[in-house]
Protein backbone atom coordinates (compact mmCIF):
# COMPACT_ATOMS: atom_id res chain seq x y z
CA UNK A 1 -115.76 7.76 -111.72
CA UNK A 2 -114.25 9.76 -109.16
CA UNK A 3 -113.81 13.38 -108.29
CA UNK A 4 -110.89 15.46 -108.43
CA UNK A 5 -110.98 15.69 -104.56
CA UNK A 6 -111.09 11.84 -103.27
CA UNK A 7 -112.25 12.30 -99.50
CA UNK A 8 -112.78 8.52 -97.96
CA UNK A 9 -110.65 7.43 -95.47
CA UNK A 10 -109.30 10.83 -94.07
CA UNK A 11 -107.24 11.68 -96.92
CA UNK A 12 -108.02 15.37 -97.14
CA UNK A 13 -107.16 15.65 -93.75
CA UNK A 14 -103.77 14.26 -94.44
CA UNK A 15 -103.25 17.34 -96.93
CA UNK A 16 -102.18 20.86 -95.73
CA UNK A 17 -104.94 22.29 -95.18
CA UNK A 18 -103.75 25.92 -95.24
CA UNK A 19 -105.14 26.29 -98.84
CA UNK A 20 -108.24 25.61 -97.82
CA UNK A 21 -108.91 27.87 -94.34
CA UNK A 22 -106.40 30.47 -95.42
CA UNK A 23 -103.64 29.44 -92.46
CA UNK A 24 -106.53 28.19 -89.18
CA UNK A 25 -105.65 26.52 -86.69
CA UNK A 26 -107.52 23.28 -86.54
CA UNK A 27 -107.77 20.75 -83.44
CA UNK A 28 -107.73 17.99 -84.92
CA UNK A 29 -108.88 16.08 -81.60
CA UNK A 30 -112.02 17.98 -81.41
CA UNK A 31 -114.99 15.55 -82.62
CA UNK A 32 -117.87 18.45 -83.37
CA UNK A 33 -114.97 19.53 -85.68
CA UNK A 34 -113.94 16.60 -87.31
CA UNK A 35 -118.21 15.76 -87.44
CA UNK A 36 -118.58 19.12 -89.20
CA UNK A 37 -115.69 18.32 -91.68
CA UNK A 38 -117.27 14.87 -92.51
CA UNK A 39 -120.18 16.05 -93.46
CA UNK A 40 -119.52 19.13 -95.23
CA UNK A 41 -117.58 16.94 -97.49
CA UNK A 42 -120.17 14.09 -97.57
CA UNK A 43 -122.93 16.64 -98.86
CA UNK A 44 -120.63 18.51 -101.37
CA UNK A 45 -119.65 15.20 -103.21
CA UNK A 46 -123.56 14.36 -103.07
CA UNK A 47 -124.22 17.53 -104.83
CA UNK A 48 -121.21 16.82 -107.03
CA UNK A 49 -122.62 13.56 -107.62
CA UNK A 50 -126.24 14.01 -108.75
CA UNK A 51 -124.65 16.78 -110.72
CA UNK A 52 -122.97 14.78 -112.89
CA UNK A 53 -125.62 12.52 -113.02
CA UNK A 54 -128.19 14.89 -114.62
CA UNK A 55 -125.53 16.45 -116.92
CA UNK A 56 -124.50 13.05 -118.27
CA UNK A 57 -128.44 12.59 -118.66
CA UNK A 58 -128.90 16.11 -120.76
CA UNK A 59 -125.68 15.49 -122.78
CA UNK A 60 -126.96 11.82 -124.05
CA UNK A 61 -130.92 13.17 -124.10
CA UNK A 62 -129.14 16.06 -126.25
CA UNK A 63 -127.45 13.09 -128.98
CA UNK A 64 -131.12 12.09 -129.39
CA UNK A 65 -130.64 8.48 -128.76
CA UNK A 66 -133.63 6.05 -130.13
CA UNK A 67 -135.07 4.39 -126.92
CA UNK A 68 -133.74 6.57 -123.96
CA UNK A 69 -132.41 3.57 -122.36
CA UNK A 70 -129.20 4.78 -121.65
CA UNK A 71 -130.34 7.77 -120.13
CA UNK A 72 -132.21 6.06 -117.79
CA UNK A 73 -129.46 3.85 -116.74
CA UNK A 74 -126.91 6.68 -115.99
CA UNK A 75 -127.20 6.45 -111.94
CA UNK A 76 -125.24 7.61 -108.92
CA UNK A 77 -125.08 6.09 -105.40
CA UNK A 78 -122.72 6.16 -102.54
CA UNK A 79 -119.93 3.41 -102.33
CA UNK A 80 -121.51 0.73 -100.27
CA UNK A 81 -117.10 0.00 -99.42
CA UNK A 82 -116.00 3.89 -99.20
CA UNK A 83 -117.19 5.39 -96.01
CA UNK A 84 -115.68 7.82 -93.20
CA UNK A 85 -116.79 8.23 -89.68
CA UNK A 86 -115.52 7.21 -86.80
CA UNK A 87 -116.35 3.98 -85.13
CA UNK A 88 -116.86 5.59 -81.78
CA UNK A 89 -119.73 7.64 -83.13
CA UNK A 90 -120.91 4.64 -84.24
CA UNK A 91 -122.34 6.24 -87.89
CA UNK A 92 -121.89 6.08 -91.36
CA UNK A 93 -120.91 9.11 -93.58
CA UNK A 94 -120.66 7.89 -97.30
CA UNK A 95 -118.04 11.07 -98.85
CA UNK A 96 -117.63 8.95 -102.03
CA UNK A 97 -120.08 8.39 -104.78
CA UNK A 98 -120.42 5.92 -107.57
CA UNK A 99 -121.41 7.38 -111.01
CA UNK A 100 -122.06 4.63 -113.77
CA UNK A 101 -123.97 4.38 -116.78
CA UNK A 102 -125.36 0.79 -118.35
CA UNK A 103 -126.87 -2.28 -117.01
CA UNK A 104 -128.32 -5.82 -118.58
CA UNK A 105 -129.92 -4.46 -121.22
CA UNK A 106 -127.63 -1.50 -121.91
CA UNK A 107 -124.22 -2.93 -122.35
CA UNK A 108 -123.01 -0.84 -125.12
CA UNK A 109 -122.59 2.35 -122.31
CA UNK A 110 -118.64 1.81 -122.81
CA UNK A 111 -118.42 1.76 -126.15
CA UNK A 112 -120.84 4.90 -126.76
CA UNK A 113 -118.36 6.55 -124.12
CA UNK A 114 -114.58 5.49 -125.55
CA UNK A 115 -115.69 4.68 -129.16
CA UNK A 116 -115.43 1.21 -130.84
CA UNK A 117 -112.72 -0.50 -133.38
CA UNK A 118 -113.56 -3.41 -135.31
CA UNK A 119 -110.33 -5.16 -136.12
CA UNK A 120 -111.79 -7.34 -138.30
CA UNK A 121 -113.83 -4.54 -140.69
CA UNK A 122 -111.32 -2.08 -139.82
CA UNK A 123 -114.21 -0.08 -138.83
CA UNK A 124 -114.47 2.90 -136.09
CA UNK A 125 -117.32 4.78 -133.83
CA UNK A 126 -116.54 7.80 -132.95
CA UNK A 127 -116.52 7.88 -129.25
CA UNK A 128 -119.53 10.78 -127.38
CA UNK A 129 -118.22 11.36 -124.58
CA UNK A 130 -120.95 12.02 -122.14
CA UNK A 131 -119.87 11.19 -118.42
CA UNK A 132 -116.43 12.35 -119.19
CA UNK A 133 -117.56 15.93 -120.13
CA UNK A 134 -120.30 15.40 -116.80
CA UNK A 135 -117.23 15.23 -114.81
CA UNK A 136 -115.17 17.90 -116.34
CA UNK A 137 -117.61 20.53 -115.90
CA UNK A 138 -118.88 19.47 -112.29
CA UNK A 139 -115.22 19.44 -111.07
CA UNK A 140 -114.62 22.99 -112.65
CA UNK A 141 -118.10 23.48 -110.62
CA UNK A 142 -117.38 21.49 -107.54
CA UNK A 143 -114.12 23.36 -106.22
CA UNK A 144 -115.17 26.53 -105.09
CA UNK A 145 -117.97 24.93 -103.62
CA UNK A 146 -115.79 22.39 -101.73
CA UNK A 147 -113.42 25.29 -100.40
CA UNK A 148 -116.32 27.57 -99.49
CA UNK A 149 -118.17 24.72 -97.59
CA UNK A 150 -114.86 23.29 -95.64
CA UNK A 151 -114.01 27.33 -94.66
CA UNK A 152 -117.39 27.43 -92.83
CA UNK A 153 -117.63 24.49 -91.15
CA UNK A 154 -114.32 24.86 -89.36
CA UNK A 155 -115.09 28.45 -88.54
């Protein structure tokens, strides 16, 4: 699941930026800058991340499931594929997370997200949506918190 503002591979930097510092000047040549931009944006989607992560966690804790397995699979890590940083720095800033819910023995995440049909019953769950509403409200949550963040590092 991703965020509202996808950050790998330089593409905030390819937006106007003015929205974000108010109309600065940026040089974008300057490494300490560009450093201080990577990482601002690496720790807000971490917060962002583990965010969502323990809101998912309440909301399904909240339905009272019977074993708590789901729960306990609901896990974020950075992308091991979706990285920034320069080569020349030779480092590694991970700016986009990986937010999933289910493993072996939890396959039935999906369906406890989007619902069920049975074509052959005719028979429907009701879908609860828990990392969908996780998202909503840390997006809602995140974007100040991105703006304020990006408007002091480049100061």
């Amino acid at each position: 699941m991703a965020f509202e503002s996808k950050t790998h591979g330089g593409f905030l930097y390819k937006r106007t930026i003015d929205k974000l510092v108010g109309g600065g000047k940026i040089d974008w040549n300057s490494g300490p800058v560009l450093r201080k931009i990577e990482n601002t944006i690496a720790k807000v989607n971490k917060r962002g991340a583990l965010r969502i992560k323990r809101k998912a966690r309440s909301i399904v804790r909240m339905r009272a499931y019977d074993t708590g397995a789901l729960m306990k699979s609901i896990n974020a890590y950075p992308s091991k594929f979706e990285f920034s940083g320069s080569v020349k720095y030779s480092r590694k800033i991970y700016t986009e997370w990986v937010i999933g819910a289910g493993n072996e023995k939890v396959d039935y995440a999906g369906h406890v997200e989007l619902g069920r049909y049975f074509k052959d019953t005719g028979k429907r769950i009701a879908a609860v949506p828990f990392m969908r509403q996780a998202a909503a409200d840390t997006r809602r949550w995140m974007r100040p918190r991105m703006v304020a963040a990006l408007r002091s590092a480049i100061k």
